[in-house]
C-alpha atoms as a PDB file:
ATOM      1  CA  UNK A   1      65.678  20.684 -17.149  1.00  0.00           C
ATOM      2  CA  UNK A   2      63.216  18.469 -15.451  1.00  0.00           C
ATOM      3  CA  UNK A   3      63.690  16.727 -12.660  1.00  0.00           C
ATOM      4  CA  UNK A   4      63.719  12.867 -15.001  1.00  0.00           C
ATOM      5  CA  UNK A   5      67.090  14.546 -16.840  1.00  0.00           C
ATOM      6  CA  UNK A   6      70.666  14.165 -15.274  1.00  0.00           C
ATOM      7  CA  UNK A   7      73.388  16.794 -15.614  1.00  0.00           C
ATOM      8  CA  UNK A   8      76.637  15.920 -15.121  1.00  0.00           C
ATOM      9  CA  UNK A   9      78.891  19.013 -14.330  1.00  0.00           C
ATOM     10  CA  UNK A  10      81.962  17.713 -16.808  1.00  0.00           C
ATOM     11  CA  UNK A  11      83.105  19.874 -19.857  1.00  0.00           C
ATOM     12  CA  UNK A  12      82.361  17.681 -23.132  1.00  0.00           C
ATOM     13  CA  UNK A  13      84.897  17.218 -25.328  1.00  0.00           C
ATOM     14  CA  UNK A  14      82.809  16.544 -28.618  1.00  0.00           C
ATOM     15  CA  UNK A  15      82.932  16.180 -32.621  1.00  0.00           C
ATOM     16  CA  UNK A  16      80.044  16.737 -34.992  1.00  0.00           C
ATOM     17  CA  UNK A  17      79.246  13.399 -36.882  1.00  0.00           C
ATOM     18  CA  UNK A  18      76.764  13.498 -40.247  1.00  0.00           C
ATOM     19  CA  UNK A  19      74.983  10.746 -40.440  1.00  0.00           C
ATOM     20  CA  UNK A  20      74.083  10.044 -44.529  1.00  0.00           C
ATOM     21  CA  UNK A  21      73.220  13.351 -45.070  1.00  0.00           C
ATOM     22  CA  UNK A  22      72.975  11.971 -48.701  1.00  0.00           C
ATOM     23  CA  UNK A  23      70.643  12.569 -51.909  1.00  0.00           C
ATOM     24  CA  UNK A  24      68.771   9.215 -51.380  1.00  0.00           C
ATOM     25  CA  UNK A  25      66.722  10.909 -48.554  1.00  0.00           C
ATOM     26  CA  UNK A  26      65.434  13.582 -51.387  1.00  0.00           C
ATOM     27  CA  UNK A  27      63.576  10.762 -53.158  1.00  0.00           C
ATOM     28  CA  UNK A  28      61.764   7.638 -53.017  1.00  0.00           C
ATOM     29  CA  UNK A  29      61.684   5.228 -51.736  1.00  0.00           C
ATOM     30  CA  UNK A  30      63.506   6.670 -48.877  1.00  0.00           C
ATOM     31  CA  UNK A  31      62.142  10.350 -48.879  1.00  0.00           C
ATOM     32  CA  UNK A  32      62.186  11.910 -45.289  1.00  0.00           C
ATOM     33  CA  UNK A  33      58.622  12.300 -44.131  1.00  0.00           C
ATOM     34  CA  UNK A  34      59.159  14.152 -40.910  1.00  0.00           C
ATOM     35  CA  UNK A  35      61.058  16.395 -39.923  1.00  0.00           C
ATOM     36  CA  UNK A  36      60.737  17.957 -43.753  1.00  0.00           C
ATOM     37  CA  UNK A  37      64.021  17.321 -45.286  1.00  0.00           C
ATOM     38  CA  UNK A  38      64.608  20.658 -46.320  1.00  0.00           C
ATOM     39  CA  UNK A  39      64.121  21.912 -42.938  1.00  0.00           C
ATOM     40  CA  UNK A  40      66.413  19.086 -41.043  1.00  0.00           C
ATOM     41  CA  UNK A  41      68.863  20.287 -43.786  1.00  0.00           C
ATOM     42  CA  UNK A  42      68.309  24.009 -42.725  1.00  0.00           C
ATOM     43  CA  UNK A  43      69.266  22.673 -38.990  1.00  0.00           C
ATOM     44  CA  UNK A  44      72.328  21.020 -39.831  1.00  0.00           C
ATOM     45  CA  UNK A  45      73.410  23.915 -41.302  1.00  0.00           C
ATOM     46  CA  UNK A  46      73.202  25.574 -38.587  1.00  0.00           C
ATOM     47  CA  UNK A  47      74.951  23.023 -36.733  1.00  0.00           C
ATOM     48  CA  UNK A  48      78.000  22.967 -38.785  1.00  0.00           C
ATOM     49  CA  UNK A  49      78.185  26.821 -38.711  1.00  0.00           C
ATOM     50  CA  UNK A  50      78.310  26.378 -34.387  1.00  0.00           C
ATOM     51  CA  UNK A  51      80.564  23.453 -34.723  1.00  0.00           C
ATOM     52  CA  UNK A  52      82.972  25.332 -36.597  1.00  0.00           C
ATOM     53  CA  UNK A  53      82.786  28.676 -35.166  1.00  0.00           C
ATOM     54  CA  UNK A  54      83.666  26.327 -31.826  1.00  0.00           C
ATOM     55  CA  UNK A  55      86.566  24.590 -33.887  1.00  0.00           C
ATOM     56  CA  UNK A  56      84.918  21.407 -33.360  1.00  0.00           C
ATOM     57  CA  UNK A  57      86.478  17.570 -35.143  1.00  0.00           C
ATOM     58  CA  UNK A  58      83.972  17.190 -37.946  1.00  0.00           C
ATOM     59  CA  UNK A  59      83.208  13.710 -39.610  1.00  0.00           C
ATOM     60  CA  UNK A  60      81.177  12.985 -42.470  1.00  0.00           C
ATOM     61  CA  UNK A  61      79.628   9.478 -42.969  1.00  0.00           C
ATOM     62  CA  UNK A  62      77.926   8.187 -46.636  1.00  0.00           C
ATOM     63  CA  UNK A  63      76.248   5.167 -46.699  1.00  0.00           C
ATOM     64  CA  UNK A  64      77.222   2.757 -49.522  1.00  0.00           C
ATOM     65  CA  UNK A  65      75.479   0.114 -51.337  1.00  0.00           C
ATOM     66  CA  UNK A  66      76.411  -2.508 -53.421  1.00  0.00           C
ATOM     67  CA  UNK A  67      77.474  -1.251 -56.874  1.00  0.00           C
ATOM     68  CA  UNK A  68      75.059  -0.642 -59.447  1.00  0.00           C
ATOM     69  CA  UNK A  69      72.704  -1.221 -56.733  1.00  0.00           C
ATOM     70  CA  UNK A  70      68.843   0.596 -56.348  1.00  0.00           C
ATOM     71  CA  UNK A  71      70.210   2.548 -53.393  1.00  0.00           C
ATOM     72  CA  UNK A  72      73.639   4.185 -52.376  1.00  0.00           C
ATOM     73  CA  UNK A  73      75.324   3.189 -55.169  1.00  0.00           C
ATOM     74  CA  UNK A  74      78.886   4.485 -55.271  1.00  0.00           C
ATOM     75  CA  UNK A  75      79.152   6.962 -58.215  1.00  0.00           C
ATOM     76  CA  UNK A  76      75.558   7.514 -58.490  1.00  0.00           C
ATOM     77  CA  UNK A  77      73.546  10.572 -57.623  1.00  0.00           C
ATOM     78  CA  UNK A  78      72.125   8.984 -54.663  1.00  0.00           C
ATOM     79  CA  UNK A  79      75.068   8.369 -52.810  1.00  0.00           C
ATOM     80  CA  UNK A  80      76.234  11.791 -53.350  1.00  0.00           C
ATOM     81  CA  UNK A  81      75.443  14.606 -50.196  1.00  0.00           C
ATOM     82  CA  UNK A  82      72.727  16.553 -50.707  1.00  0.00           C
ATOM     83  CA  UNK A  83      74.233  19.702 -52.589  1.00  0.00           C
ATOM     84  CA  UNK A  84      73.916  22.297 -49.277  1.00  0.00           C
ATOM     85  CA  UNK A  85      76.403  20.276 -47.318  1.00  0.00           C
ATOM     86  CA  UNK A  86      78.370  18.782 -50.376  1.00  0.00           C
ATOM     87  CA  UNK A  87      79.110  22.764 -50.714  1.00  0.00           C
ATOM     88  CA  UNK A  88      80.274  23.076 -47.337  1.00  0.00           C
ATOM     89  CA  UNK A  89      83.174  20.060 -47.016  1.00  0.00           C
ATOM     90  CA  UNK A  90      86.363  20.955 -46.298  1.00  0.00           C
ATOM     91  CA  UNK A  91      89.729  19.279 -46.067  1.00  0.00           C
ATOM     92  CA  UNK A  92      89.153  19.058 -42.386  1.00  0.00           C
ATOM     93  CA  UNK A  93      86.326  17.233 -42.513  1.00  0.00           C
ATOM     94  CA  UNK A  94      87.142  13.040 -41.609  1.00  0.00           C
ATOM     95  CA  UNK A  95      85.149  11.439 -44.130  1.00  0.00           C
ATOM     96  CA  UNK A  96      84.342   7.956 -43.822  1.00  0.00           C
ATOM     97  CA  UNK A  97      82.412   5.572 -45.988  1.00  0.00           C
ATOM     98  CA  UNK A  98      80.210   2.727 -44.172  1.00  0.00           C
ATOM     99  CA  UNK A  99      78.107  -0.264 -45.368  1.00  0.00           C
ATOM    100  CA  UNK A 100      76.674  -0.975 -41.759  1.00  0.00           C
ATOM    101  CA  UNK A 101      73.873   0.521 -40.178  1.00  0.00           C
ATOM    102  CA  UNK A 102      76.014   1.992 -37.801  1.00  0.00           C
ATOM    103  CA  UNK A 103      78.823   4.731 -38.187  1.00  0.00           C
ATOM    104  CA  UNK A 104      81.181   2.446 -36.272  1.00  0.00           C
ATOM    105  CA  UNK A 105      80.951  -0.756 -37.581  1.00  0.00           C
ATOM    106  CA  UNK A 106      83.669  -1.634 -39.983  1.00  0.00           C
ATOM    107  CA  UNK A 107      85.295   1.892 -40.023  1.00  0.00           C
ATOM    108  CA  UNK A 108      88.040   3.367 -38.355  1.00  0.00           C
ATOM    109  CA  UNK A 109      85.563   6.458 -36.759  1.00  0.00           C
ATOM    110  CA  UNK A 110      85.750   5.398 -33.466  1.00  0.00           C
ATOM    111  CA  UNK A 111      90.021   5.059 -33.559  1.00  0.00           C
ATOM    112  CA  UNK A 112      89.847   8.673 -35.183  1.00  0.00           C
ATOM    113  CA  UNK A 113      87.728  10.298 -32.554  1.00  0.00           C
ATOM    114  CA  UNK A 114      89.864   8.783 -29.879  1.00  0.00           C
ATOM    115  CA  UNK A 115      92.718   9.938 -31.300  1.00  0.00           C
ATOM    116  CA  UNK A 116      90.669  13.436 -31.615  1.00  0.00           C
ATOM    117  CA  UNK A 117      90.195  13.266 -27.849  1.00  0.00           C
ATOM    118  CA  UNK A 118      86.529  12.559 -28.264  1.00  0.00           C
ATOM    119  CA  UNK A 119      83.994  11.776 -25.458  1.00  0.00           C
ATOM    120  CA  UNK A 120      80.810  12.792 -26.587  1.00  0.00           C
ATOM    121  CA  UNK A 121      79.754  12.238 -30.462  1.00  0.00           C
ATOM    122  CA  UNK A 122      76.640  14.920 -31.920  1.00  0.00           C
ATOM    123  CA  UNK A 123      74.783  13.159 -34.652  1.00  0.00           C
ATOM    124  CA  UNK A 124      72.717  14.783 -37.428  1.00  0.00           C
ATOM    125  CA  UNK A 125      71.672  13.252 -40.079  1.00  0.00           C
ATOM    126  CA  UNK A 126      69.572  10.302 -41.599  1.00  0.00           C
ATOM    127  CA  UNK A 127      67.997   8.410 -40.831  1.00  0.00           C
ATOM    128  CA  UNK A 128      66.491   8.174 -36.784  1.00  0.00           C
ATOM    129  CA  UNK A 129      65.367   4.422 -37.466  1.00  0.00           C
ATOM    130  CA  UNK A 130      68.235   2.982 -38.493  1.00  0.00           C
ATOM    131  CA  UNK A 131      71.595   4.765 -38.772  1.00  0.00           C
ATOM    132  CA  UNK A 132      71.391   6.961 -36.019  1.00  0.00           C
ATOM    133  CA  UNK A 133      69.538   4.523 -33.764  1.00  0.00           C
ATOM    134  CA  UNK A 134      72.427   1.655 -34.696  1.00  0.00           C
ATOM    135  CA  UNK A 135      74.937   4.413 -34.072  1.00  0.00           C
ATOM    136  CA  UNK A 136      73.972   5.356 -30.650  1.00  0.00           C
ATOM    137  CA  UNK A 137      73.323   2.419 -29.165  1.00  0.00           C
ATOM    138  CA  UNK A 138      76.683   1.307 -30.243  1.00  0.00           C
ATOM    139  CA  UNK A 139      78.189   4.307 -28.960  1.00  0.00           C
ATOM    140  CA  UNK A 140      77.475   2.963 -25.439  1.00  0.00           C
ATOM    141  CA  UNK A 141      79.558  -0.021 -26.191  1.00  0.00           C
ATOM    142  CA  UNK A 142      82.911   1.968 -26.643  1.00  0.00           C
ATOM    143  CA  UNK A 143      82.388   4.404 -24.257  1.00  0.00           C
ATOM    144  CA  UNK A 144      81.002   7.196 -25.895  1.00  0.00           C
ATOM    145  CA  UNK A 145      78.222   9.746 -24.776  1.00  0.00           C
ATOM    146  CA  UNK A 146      75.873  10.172 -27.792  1.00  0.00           C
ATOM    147  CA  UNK A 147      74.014  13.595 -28.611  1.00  0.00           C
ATOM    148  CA  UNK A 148      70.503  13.714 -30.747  1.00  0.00           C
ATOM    149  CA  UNK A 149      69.550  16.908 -32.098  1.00  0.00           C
ATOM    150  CA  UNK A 150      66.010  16.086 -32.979  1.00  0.00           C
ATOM    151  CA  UNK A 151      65.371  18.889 -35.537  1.00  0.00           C
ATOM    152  CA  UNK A 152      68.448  17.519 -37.274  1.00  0.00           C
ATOM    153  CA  UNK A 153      67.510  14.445 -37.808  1.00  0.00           C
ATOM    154  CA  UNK A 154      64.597  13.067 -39.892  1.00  0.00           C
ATOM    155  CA  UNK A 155      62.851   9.570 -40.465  1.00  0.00           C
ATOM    156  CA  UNK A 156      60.567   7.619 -42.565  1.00  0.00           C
ATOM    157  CA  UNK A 157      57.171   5.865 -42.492  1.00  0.00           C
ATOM    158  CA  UNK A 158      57.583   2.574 -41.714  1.00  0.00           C
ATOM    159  CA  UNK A 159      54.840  -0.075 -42.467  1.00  0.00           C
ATOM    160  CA  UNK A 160      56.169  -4.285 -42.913  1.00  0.00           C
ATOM    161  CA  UNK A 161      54.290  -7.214 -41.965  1.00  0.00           C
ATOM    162  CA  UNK A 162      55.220  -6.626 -37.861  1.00  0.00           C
ATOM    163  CA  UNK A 163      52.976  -3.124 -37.923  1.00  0.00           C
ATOM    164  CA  UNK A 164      53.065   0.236 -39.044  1.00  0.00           C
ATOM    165  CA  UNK A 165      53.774   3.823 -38.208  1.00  0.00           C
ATOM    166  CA  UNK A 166      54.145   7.041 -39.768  1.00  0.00           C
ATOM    167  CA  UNK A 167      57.676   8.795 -39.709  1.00  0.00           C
ATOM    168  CA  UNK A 168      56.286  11.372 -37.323  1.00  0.00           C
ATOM    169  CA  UNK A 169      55.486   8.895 -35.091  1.00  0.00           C
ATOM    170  CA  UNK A 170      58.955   6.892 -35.660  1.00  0.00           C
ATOM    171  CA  UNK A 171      60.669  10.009 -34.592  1.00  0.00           C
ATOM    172  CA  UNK A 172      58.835  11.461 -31.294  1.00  0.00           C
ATOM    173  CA  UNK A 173      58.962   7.120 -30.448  1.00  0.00           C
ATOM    174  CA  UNK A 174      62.602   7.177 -31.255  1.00  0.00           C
ATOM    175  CA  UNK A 175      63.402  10.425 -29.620  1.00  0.00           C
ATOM    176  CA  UNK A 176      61.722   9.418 -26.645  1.00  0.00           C
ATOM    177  CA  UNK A 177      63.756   6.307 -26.488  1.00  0.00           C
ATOM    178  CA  UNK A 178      66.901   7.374 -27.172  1.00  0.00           C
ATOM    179  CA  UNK A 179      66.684  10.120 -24.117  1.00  0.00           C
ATOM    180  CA  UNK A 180      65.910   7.056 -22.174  1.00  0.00           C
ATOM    181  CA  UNK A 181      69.673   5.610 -22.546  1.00  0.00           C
ATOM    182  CA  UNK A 182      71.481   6.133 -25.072  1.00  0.00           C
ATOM    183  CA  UNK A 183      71.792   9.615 -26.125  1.00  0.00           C
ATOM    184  CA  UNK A 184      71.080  13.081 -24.727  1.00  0.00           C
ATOM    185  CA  UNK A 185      68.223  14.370 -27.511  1.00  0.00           C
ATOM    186  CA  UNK A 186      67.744  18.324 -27.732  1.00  0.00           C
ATOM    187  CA  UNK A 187      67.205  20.311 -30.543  1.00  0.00           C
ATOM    188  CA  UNK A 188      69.485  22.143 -32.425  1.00  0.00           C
ATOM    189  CA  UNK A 189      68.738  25.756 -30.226  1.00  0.00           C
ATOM    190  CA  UNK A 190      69.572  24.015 -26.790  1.00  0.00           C
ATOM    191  CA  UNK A 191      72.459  22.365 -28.566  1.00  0.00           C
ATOM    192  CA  UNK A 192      74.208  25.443 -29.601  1.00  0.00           C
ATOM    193  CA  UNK A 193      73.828  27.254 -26.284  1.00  0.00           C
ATOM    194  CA  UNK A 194      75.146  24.079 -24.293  1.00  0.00           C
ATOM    195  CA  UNK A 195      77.885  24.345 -26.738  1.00  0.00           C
ATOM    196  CA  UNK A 196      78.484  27.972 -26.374  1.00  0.00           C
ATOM    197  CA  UNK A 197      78.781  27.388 -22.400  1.00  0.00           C
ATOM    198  CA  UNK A 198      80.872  23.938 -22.597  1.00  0.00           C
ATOM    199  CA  UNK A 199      78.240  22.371 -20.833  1.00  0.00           C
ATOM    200  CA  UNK A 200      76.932  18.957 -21.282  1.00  0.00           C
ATOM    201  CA  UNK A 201      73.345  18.296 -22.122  1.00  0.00           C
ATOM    202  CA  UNK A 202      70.827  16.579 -19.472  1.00  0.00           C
ATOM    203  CA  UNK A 203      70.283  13.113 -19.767  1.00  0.00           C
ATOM    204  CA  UNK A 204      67.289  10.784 -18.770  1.00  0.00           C
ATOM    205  CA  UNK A 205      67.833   7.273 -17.489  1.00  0.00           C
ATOM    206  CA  UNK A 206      65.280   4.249 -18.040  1.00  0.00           C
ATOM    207  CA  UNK A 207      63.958   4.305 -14.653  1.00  0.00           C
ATOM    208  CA  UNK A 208      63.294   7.533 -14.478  1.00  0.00           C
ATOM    209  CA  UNK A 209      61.340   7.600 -18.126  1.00  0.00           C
ATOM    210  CA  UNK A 210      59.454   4.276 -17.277  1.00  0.00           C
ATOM    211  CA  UNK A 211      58.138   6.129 -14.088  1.00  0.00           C
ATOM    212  CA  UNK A 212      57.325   9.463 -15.596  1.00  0.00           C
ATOM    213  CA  UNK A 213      53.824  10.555 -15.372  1.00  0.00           C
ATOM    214  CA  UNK A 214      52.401   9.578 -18.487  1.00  0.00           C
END
């Protein structure tokens, strides 16, 4: 822990949220550039194999698209998980289906986890610059602390007529700025030992990363 991060001594009382883990992020035009897919998939894995060994709530989020649409269609290979954590679901699992960027919006996730005795939601998952980024920031707004496993999490390259930037670039950026309010980011290794030791992770503050030696 540096001294930027913030540790509050509380016990978390968390669930494990999967953010589109979903075939559309094997292929164009959404491939994940960075982290590798296959090796954010590896992570989650891992991930799910702490969260239940901890007896963690689990939710699983799929994006959906209009039907018969180019992307997420319902029915369609793309919407489907990606086949290592399709193989995994259980009947524990809360699966929810979304057509927002964030997990909250227009789903009953955030009713769910209350009812779970949630605080603090872990997101994995696809992808950093949009779904998870929506879903954290929202997170703030109903009282929720928001985990980041970076390694877990993946992005693409983005280039439009505002600028451009490659994904690895869109996810150290987006890391970075989600440790600055509105998530605690670690990787998957510090995750699972906080988790082992009911500890909360350390948390940065805006102020602290504007005035960071640089």
């Amino acid at each position: 822990m540096t001294d930027r991060d913030e540790l509050v001594r509380t016990v978390p009382r968390r669930a494990l949220v999967l953010v589109d883990v979903q075939n559309e992020y094997a292929r164009l035009p959404l491939r994940i550039r960075y982290p590798r897919l296959r090796d954010c998939l590896g992570q989650i894995e891992r991930v799910l194999d702490a969260a239940e060994k901890a007896g963690l709530p689990v939710a699983c989020v799929q994006h959906a698209g209009p039907p018969g649409g180019a992307i997420f269609a319902p029915g369609g290979k793309g919407f489907e998980l990606c086949p290592s954590i399709e193989r995994r679901r259980t009947p524990q699992w809360k699966l929810v289906v979304k057509r927002r960027g964030s997990i909250y919006a227009g789903t009953d996730l955030a009713a769910w986890l209350l009812e779970q005795g949630v605080d603090t939601v872990t997101l994995v998952g696809f992808m950093v610059n949009n779904c998870v980024l929506a879903s954290a920031a929202w997170g703030e707004t109903i009282g929720l602390t928001t985990e980041v496993l970076s390694d877990a999490v993946g992005a693409t390259n983005l280039c439009n007529r505002a600028g451009k930037a490659d994904a690895r670039t869109v996810h150290t950026t987006l890391m970075a700025l989600l440790h600055s309010n509105w998530a605690a980011v670690t990787t998957t290794d510090d995750w699972c030992r906080a988790l082992a030791r009911d500890e909360p992770l350390p948390r940065s503050n805006l102020v602290a990363s504007a005035m960071a030696p640089f």
